[in-house]
N, C-alpha and C. Protein backbone atom coordinates (compact mmCIF):
# COMPACT_ATOMS: atom_id res chain seq x y z
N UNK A 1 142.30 140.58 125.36
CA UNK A 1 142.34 139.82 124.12
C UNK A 1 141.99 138.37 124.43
N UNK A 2 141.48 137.70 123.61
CA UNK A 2 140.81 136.12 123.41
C UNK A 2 141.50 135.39 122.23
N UNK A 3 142.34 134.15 122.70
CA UNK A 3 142.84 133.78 121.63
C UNK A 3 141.72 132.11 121.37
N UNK A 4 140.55 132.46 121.62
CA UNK A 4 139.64 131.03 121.02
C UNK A 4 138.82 131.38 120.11
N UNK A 5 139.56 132.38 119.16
CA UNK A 5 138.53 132.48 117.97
C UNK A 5 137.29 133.40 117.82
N UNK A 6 137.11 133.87 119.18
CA UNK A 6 135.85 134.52 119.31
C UNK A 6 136.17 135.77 118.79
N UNK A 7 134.81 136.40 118.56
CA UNK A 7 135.17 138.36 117.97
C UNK A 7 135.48 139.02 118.85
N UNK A 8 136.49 139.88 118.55
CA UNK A 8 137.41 140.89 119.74
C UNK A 8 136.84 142.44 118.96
N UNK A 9 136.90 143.81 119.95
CA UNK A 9 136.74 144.33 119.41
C UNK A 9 138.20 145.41 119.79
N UNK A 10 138.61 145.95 118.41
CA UNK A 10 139.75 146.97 118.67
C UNK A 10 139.39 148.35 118.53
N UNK A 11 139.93 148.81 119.54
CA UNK A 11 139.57 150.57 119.53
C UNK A 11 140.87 151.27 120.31
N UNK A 12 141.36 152.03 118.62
CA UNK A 12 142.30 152.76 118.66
C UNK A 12 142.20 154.57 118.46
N UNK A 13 143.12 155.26 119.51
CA UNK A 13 142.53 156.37 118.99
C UNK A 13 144.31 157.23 118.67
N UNK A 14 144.30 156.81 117.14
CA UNK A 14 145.61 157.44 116.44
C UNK A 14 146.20 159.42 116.86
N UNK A 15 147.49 159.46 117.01
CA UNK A 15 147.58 160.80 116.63
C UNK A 15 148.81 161.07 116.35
N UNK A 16 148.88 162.09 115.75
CA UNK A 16 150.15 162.70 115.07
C UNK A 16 149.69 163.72 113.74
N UNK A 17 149.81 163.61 112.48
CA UNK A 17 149.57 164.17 111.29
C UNK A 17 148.96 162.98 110.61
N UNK A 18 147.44 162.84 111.79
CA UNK A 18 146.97 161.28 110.78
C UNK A 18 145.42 161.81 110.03
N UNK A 19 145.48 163.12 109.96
CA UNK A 19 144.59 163.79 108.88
C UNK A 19 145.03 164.62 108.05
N UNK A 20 143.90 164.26 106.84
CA UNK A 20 144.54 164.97 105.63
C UNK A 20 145.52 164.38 104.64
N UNK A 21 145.98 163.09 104.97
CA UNK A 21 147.25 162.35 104.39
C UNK A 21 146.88 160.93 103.94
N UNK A 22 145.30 161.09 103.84
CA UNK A 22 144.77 159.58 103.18
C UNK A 22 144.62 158.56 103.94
N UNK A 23 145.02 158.99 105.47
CA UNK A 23 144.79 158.09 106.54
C UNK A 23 143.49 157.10 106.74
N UNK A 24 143.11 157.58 106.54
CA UNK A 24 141.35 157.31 106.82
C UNK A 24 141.60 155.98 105.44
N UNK A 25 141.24 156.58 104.35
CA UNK A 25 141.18 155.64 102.95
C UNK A 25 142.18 154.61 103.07
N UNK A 26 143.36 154.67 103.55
CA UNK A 26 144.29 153.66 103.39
C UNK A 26 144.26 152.43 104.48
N UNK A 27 143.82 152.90 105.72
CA UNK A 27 143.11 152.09 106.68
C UNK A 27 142.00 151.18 106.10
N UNK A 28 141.27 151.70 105.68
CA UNK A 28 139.76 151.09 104.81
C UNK A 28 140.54 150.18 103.79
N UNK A 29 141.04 150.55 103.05
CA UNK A 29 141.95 149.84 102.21
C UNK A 29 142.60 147.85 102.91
N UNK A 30 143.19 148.20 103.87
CA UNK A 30 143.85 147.42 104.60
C UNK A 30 143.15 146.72 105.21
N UNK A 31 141.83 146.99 105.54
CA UNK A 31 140.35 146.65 106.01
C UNK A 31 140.15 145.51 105.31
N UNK A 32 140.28 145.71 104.33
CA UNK A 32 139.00 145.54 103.18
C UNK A 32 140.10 144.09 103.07
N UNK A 33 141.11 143.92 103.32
CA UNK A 33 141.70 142.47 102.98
C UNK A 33 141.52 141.73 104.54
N UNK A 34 140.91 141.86 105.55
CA UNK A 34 140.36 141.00 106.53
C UNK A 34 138.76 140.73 107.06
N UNK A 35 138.08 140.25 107.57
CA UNK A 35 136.68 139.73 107.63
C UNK A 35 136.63 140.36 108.64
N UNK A 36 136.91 141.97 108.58
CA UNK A 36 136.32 143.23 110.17
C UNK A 36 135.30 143.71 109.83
N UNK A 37 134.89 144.52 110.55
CA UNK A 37 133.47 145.07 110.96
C UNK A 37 133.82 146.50 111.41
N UNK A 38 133.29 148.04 111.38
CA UNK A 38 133.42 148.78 112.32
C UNK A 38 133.88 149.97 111.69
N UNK A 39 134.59 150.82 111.94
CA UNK A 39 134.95 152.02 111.43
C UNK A 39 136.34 153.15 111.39
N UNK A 40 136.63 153.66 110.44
CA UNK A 40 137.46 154.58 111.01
C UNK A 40 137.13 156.75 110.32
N UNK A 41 137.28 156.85 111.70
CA UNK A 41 136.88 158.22 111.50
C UNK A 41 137.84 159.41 112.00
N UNK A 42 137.87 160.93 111.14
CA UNK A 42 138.74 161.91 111.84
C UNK A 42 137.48 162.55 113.17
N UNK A 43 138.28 162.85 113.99
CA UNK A 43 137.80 163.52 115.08
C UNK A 43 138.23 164.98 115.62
N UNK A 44 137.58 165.83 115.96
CA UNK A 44 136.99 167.11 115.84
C UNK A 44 138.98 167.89 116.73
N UNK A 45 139.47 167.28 117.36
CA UNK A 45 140.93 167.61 118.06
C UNK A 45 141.76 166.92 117.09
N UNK A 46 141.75 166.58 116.16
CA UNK A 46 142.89 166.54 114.83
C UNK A 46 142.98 164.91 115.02
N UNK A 47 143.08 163.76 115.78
CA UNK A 47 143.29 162.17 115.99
C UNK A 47 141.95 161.82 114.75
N UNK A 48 142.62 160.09 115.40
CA UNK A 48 141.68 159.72 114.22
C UNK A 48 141.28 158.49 115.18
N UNK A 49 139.61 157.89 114.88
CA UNK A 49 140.13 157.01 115.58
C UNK A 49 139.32 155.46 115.08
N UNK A 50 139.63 154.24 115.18
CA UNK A 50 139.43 152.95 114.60
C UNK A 50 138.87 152.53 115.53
N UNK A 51 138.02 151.90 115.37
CA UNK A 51 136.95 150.44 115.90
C UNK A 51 136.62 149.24 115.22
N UNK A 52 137.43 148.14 115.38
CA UNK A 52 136.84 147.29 113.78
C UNK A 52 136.74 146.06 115.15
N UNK A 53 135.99 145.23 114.60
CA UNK A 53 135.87 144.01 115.23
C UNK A 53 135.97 142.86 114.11
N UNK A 54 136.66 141.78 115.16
CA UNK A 54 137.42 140.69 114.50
C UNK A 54 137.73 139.41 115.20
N UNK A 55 138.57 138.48 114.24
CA UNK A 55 138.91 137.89 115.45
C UNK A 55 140.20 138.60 115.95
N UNK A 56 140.79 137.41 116.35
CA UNK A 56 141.83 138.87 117.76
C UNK A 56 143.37 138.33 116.40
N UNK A 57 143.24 137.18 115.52
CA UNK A 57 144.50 136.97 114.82
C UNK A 57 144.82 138.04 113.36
N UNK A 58 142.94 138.40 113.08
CA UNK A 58 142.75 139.27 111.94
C UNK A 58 143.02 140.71 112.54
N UNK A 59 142.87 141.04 113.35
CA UNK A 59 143.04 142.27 114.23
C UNK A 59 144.23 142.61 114.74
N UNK A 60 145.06 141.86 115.38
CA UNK A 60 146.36 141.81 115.04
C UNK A 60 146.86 141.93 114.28
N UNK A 61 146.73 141.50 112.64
CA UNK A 61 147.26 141.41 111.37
C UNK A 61 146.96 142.93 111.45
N UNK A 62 145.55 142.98 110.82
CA UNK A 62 145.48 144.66 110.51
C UNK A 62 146.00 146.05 111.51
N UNK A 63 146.47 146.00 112.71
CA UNK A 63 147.20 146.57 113.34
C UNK A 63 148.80 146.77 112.83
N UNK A 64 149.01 145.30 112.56
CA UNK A 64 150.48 145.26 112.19
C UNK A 64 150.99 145.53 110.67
N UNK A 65 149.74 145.60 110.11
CA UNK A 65 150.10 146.34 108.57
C UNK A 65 149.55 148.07 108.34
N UNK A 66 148.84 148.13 109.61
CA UNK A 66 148.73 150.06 109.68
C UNK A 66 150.40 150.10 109.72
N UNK A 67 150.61 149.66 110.82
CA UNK A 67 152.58 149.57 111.58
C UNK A 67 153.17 149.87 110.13
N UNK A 68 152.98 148.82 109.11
CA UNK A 68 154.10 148.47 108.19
C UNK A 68 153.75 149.60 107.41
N UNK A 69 152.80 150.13 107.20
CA UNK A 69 152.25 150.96 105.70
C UNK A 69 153.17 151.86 105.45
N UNK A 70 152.70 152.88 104.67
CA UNK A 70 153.70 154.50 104.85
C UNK A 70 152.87 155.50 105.50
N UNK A 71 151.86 154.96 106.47
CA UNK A 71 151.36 155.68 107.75
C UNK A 71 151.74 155.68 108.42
N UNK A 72 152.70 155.13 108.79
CA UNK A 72 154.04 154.65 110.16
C UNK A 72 154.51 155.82 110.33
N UNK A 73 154.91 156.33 109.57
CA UNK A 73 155.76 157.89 110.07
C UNK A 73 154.60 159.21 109.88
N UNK A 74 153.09 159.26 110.00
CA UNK A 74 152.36 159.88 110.61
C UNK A 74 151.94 159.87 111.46
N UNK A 75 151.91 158.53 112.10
CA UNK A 75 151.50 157.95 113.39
C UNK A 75 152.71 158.46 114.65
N UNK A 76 152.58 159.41 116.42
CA UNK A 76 153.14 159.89 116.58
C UNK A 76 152.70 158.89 118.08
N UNK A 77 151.53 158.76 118.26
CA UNK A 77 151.39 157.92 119.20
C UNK A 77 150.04 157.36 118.94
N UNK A 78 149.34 156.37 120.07
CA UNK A 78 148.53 155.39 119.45
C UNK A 78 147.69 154.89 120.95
N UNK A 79 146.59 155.30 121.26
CA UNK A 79 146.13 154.38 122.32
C UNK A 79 145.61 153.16 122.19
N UNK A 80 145.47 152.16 122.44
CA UNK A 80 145.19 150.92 122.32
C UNK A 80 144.02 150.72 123.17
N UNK A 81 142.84 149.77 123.38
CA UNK A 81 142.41 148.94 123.97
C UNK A 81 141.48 148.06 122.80
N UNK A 82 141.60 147.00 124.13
CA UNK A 82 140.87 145.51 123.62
C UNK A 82 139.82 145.67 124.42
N UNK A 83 138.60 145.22 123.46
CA UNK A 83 137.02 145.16 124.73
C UNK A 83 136.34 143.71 123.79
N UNK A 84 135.67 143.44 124.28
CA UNK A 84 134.66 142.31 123.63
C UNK A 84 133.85 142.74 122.46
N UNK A 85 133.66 142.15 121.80
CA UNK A 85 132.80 142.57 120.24
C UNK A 85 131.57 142.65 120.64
N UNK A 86 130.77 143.69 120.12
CA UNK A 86 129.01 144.33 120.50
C UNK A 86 128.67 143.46 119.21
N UNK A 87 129.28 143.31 118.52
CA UNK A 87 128.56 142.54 116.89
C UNK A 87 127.55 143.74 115.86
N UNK A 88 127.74 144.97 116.39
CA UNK A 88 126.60 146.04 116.02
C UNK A 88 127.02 146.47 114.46
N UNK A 89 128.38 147.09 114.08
CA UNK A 89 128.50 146.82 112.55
C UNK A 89 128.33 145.56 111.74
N UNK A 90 127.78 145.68 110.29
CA UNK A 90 127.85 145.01 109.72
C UNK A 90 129.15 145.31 108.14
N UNK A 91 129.75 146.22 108.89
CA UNK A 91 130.54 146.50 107.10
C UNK A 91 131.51 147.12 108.00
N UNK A 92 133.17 147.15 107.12
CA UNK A 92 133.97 148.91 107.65
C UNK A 92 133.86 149.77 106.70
N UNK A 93 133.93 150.82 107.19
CA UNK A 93 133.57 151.63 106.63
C UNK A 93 134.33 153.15 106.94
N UNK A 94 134.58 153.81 106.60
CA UNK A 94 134.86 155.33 106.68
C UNK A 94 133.29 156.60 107.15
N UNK A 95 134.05 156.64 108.83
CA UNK A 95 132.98 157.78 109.48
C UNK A 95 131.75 157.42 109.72
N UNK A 96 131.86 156.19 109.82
CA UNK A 96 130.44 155.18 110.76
C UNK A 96 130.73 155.41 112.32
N UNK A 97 129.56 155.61 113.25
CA UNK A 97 129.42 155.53 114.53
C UNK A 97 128.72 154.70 115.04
């Protein structure tokens, strides 16, 4: 993580009962109130998984309001990493690669 403002990129790969339960849409949702980039998609072994790029304070936020949502108790575990932003999306979106 970079705390000088620069674009961070987050890539999470969710699991528990995080398909089928609006996961996907409500993420996008939560999206859609920070200046990210990137995607979230279900994947073919039942997880789901997020890539949005940001800065690292907006990315944080939107991490910590997946936390708060009523996706919290679908969420069973959660891999995390931080990598540097490619800048390659221009929108988020639902099931972009």
């Amino acid at each position: 993580m970079n705390s000088d403002g620069s674009l961070e990129r987050l890539h999470v790969i969710f699991s528990g009962r995080v398909q089928g339960v609006g996961f996907r849409f409500t993420v996008q949702e939560i999206a859609s109130r920070y200046s990210l980039t990137g995607f979230v998609r279900n994947l073919r072994d039942g997880n789901v998984e997020l890539v949005a790029e940001g800065t690292e304070a907006d990315l944080i936020d939107f991490l910590d309001e997946i936390h708060e949502s009523r996706l919290k108790r679908n969420i069973l575990n959660e891999r995390i990493q931080w990598k540097p932003s490619t800048g390659e999306y221009d929108r988020f979106g639902i099931g972009h690669s």
